[in-house]
N, C-alpha and C. Protein backbone atom coordinates (compact mmCIF):
# COMPACT_ATOMS: atom_id res chain seq x y z
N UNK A 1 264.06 80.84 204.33
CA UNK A 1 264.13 81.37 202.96
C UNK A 1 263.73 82.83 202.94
N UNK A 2 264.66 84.14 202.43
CA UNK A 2 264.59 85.04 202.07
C UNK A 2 263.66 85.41 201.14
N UNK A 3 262.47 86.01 201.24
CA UNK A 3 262.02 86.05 200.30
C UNK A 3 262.16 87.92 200.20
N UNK A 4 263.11 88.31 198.83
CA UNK A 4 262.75 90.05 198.53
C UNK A 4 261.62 90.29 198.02
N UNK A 5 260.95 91.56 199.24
CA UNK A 5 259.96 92.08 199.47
C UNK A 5 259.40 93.25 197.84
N UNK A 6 260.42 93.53 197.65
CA UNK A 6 260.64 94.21 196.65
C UNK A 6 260.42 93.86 195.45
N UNK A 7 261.52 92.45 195.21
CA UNK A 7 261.06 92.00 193.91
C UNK A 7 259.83 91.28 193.63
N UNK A 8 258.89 91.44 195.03
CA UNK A 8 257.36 90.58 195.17
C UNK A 8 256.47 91.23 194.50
N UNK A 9 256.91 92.36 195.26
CA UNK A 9 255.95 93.84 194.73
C UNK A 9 256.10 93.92 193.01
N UNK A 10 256.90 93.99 192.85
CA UNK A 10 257.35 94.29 191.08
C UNK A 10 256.95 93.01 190.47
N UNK A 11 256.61 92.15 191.40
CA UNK A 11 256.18 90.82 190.28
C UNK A 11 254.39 91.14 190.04
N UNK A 12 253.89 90.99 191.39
CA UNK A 12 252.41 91.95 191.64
C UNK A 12 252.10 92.52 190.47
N UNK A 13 252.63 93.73 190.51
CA UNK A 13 252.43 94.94 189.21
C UNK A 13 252.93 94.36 188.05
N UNK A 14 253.54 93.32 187.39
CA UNK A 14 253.77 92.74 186.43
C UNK A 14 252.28 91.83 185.58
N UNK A 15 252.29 91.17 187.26
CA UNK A 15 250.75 89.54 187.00
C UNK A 15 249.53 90.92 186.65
N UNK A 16 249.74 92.42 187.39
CA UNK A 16 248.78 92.53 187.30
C UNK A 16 248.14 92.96 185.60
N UNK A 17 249.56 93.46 185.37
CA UNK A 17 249.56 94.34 183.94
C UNK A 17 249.41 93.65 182.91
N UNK A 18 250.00 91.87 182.85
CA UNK A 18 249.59 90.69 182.42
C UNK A 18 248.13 90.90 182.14
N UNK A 19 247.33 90.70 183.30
CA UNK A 19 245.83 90.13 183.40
C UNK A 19 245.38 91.88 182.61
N UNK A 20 245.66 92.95 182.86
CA UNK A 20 244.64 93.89 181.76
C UNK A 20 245.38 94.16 180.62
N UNK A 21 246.34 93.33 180.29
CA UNK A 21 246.38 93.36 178.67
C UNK A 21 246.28 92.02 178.16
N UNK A 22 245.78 91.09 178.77
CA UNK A 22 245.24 89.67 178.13
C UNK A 22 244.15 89.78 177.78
N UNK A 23 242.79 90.92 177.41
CA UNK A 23 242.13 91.21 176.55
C UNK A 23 242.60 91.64 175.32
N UNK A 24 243.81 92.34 175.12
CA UNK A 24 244.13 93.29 174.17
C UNK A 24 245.47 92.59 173.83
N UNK A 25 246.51 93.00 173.74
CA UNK A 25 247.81 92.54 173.04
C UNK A 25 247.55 91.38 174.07
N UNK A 26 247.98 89.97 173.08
CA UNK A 26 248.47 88.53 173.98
C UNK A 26 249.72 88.86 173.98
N UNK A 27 250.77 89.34 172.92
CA UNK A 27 252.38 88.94 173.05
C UNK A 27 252.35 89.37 174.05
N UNK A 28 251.90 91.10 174.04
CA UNK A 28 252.56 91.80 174.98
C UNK A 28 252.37 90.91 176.47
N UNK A 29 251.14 91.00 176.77
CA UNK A 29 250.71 90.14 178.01
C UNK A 29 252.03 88.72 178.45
N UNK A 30 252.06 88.01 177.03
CA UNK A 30 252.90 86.88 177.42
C UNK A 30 254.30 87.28 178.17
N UNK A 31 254.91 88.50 177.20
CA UNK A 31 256.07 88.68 177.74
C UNK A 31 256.26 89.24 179.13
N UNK A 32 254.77 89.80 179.19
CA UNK A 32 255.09 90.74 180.71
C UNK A 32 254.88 89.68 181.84
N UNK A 33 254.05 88.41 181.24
CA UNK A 33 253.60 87.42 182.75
C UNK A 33 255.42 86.81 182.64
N UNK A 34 255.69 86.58 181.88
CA UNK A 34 256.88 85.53 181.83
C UNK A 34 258.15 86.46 182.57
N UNK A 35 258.25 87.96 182.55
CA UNK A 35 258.80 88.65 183.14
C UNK A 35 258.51 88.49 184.52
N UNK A 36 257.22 88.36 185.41
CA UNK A 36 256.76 88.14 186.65
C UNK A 36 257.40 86.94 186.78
N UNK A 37 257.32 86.05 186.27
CA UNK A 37 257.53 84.65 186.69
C UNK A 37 259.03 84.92 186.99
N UNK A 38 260.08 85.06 186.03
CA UNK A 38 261.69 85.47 186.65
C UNK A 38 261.90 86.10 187.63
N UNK A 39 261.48 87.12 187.80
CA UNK A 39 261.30 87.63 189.13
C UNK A 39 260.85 87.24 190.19
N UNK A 40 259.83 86.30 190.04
CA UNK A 40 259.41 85.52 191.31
C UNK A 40 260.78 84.22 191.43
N UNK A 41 260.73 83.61 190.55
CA UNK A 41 262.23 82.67 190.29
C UNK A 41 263.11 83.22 191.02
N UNK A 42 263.97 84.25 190.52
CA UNK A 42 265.14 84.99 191.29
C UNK A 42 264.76 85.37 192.75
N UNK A 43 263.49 86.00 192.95
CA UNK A 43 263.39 86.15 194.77
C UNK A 43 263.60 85.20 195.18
N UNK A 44 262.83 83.97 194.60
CA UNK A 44 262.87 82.49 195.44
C UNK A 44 264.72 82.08 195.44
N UNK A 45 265.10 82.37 194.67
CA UNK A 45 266.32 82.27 194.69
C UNK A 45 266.80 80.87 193.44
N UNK A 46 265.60 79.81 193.64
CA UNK A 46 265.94 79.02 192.55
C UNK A 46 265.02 79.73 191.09
């Protein structure tokens, strides 16, 4: 299994930007973890 190295990294900086705005905006936070998660989805390929 292929995993892109790239879209790992961009998920990283997503979970991370998640976790310091889950003090402050939740939407925002929600939308940005749920953005990581597709991206991890699509690397995995399913």
């Amino acid at each position: 299994m292929q995993i892109n190295k790239r879209l790992l990294c961009q998920a990283q900086e997503l979970a991370l930007e998640a976790a310091h705005l889950r003090s402050g905006d939740v939407l925002r936070s929600s939308v940005v973890w749920w953005s990581a998660m597709e991206i991890l989805k699509r690397s995995y390929g399913r």
